[in-house]
N, C-alpha and C. Protein backbone atom coordinates (compact mmCIF):
# COMPACT_ATOMS: atom_id res chain seq x y z
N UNK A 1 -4.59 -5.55 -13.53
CA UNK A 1 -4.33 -4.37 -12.74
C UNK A 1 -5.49 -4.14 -11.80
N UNK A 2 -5.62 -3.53 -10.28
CA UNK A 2 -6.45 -4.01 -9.59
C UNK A 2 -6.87 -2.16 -9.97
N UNK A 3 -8.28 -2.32 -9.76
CA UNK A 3 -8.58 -0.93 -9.81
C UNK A 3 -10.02 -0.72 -9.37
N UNK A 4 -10.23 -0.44 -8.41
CA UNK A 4 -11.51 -0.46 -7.81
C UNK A 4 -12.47 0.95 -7.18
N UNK A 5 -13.31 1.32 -7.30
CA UNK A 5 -13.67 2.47 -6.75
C UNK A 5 -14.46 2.32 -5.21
N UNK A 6 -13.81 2.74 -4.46
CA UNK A 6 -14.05 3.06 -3.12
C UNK A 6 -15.02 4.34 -2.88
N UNK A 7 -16.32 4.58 -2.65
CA UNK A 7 -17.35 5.45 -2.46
C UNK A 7 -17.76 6.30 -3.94
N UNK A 8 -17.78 7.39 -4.19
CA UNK A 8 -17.55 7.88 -5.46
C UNK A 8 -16.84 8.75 -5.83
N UNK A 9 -15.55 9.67 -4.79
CA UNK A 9 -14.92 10.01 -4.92
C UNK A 9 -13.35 9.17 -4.94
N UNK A 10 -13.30 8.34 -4.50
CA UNK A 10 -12.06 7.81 -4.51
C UNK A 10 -12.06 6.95 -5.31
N UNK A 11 -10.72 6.21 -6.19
CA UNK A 11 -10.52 5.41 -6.53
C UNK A 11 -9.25 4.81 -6.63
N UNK A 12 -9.14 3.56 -5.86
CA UNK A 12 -7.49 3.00 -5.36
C UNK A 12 -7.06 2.23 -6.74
N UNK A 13 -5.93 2.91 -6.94
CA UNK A 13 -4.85 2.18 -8.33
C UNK A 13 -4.19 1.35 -7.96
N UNK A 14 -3.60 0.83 -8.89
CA UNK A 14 -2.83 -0.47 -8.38
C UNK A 14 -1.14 0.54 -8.05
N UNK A 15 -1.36 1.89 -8.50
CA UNK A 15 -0.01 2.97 -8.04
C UNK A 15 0.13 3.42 -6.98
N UNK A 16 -1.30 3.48 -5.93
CA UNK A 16 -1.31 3.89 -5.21
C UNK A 16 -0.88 2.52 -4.11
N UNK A 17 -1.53 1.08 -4.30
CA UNK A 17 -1.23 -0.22 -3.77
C UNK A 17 0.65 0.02 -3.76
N UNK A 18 0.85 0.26 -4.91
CA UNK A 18 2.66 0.04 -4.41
C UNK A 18 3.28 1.23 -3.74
N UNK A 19 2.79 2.53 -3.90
CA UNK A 19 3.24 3.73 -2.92
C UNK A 19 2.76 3.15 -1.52
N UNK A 20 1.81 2.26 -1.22
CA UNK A 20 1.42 1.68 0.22
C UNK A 20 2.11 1.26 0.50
N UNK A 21 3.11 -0.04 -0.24
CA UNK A 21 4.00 -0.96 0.30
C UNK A 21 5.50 -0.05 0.76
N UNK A 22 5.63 0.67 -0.57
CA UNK A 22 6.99 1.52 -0.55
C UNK A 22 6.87 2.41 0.87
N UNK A 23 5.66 2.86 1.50
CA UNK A 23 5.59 3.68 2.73
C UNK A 23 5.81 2.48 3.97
N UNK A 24 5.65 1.64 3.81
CA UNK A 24 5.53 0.41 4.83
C UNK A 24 6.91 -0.40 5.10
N UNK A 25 7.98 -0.66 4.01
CA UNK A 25 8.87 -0.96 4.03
C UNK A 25 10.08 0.29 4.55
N UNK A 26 9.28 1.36 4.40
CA UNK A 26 10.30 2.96 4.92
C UNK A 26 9.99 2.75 6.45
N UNK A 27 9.08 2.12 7.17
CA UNK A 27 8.61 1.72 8.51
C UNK A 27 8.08 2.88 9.12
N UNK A 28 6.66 3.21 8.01
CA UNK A 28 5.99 3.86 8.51
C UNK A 28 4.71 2.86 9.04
N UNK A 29 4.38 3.38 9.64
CA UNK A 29 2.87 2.52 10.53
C UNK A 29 1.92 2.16 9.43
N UNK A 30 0.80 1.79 9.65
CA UNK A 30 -0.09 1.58 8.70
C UNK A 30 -1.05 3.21 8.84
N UNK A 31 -1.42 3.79 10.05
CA UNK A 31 -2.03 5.25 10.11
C UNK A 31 -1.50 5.59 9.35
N UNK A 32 -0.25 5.74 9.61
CA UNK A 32 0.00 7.07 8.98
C UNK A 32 0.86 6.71 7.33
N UNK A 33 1.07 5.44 7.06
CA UNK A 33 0.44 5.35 5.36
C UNK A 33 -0.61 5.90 4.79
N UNK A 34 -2.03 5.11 5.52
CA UNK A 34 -2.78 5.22 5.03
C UNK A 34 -3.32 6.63 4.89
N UNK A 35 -3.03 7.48 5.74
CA UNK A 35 -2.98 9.09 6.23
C UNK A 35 -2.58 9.86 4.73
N UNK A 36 -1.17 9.19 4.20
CA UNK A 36 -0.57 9.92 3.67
C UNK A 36 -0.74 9.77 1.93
N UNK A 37 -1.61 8.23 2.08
CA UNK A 37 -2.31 8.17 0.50
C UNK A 37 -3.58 8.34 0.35
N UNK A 38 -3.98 8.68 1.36
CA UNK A 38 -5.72 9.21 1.51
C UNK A 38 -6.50 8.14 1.18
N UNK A 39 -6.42 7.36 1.92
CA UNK A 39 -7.19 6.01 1.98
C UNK A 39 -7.59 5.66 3.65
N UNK A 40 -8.77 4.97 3.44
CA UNK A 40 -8.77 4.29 5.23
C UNK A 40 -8.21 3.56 5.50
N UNK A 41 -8.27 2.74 7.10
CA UNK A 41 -7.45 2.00 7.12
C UNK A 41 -8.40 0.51 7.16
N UNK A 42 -9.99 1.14 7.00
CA UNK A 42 -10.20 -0.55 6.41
C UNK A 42 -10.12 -0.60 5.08
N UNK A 43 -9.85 0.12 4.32
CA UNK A 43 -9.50 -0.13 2.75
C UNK A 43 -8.51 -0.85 2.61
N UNK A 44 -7.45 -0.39 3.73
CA UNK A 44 -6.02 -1.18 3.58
C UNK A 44 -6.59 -2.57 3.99
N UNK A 45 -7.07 -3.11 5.05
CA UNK A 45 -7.52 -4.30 5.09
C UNK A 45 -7.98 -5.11 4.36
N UNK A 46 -9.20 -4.19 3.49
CA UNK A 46 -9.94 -4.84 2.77
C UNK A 46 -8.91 -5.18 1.70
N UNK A 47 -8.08 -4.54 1.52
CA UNK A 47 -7.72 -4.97 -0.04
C UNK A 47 -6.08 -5.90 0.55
N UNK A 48 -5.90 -6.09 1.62
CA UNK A 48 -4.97 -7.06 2.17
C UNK A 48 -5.55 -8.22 2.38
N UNK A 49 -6.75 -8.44 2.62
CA UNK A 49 -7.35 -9.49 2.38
C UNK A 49 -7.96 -10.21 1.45
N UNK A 50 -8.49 -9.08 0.26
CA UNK A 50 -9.34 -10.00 -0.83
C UNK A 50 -8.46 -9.73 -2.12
N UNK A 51 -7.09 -8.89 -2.36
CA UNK A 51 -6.11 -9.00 -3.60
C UNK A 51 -5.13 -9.67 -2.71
N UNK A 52 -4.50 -10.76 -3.57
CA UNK A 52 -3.28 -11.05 -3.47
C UNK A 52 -1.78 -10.27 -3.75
N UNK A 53 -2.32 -9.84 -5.37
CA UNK A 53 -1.28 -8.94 -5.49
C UNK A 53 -0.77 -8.27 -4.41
N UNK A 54 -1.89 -7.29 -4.06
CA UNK A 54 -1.20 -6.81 -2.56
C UNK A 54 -0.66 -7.03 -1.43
N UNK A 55 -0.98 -8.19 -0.91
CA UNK A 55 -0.88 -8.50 0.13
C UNK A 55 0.87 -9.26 0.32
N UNK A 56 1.23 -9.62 -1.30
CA UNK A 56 2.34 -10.53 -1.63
C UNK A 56 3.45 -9.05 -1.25
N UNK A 57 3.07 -7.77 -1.83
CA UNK A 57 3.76 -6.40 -1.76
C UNK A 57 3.53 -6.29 -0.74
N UNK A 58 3.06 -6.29 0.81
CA UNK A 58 3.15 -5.68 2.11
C UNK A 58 3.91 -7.12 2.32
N UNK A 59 3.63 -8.21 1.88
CA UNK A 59 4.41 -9.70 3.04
C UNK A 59 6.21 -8.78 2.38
N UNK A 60 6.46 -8.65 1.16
CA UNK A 60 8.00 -8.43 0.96
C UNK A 60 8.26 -7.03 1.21
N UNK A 61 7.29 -5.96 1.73
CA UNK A 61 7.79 -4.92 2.41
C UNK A 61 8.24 -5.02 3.88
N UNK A 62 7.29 -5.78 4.39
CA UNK A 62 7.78 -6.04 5.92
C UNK A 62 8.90 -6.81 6.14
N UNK A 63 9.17 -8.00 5.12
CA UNK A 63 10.25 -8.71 5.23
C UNK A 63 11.60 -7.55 4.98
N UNK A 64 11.68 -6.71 3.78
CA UNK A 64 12.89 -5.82 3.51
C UNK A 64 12.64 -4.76 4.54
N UNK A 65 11.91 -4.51 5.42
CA UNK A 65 12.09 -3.15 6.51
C UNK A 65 13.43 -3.17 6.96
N UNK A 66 14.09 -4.37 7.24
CA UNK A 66 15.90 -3.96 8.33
C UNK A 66 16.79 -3.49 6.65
N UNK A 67 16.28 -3.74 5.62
CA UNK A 67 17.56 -3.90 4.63
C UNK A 67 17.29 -2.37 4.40
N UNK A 68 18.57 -2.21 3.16
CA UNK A 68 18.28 -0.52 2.93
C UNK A 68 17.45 -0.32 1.99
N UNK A 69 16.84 1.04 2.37
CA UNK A 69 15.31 1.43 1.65
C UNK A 69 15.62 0.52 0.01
N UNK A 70 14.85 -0.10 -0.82
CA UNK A 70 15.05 0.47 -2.20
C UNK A 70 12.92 0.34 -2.70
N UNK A 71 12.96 1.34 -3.25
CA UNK A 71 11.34 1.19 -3.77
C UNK A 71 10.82 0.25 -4.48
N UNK A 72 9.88 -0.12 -4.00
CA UNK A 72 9.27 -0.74 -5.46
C UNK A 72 8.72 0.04 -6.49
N UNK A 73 8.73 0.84 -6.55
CA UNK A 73 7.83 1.69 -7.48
C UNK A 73 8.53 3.21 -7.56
N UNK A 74 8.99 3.90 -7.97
CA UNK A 74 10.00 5.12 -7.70
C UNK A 74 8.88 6.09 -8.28
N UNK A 75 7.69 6.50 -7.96
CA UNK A 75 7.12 7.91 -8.82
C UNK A 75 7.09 8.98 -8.50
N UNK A 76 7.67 9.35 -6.94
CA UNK A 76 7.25 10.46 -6.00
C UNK A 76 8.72 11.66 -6.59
């Protein structure tokens, strides 16, 4: 499970990694994902580049953007 602490107030879950993808496949931008899980947007980078896990969840969010919504992760 990826779980890393970003400064000393934040810390990105691997729950918050799939509410990223689930906002990305709804074809929201990356701003205003990242806006809306309170993360930066080089965090999103950083962790699109050095986890796989993640990056495998944004390659099959962008691929399902034309199909109809379904989540990966349902917690909201």
């Amino acid at each position: 499970m990826i779980k890393k602490n970003i400064s000393n107030r934040h810390k990105v879950t691997y729950l918050t990694l799939v509410n990223i993808a689930d906002d990305i496949q709804r074809n929201s931008s990356v701003a205003e994902t990242c806006r809306k899980n309170k993360i930066s947007r080089d965090t999103f980078y950083r962790y699109l580049n050095n986890e796989p896990d993640f990056t495998e969840l944004i390659i099959k969010a962008y691929k399902y953007q034309s199909e109809v919504p379904t989540p990966f992760f349902t917690t909201r």
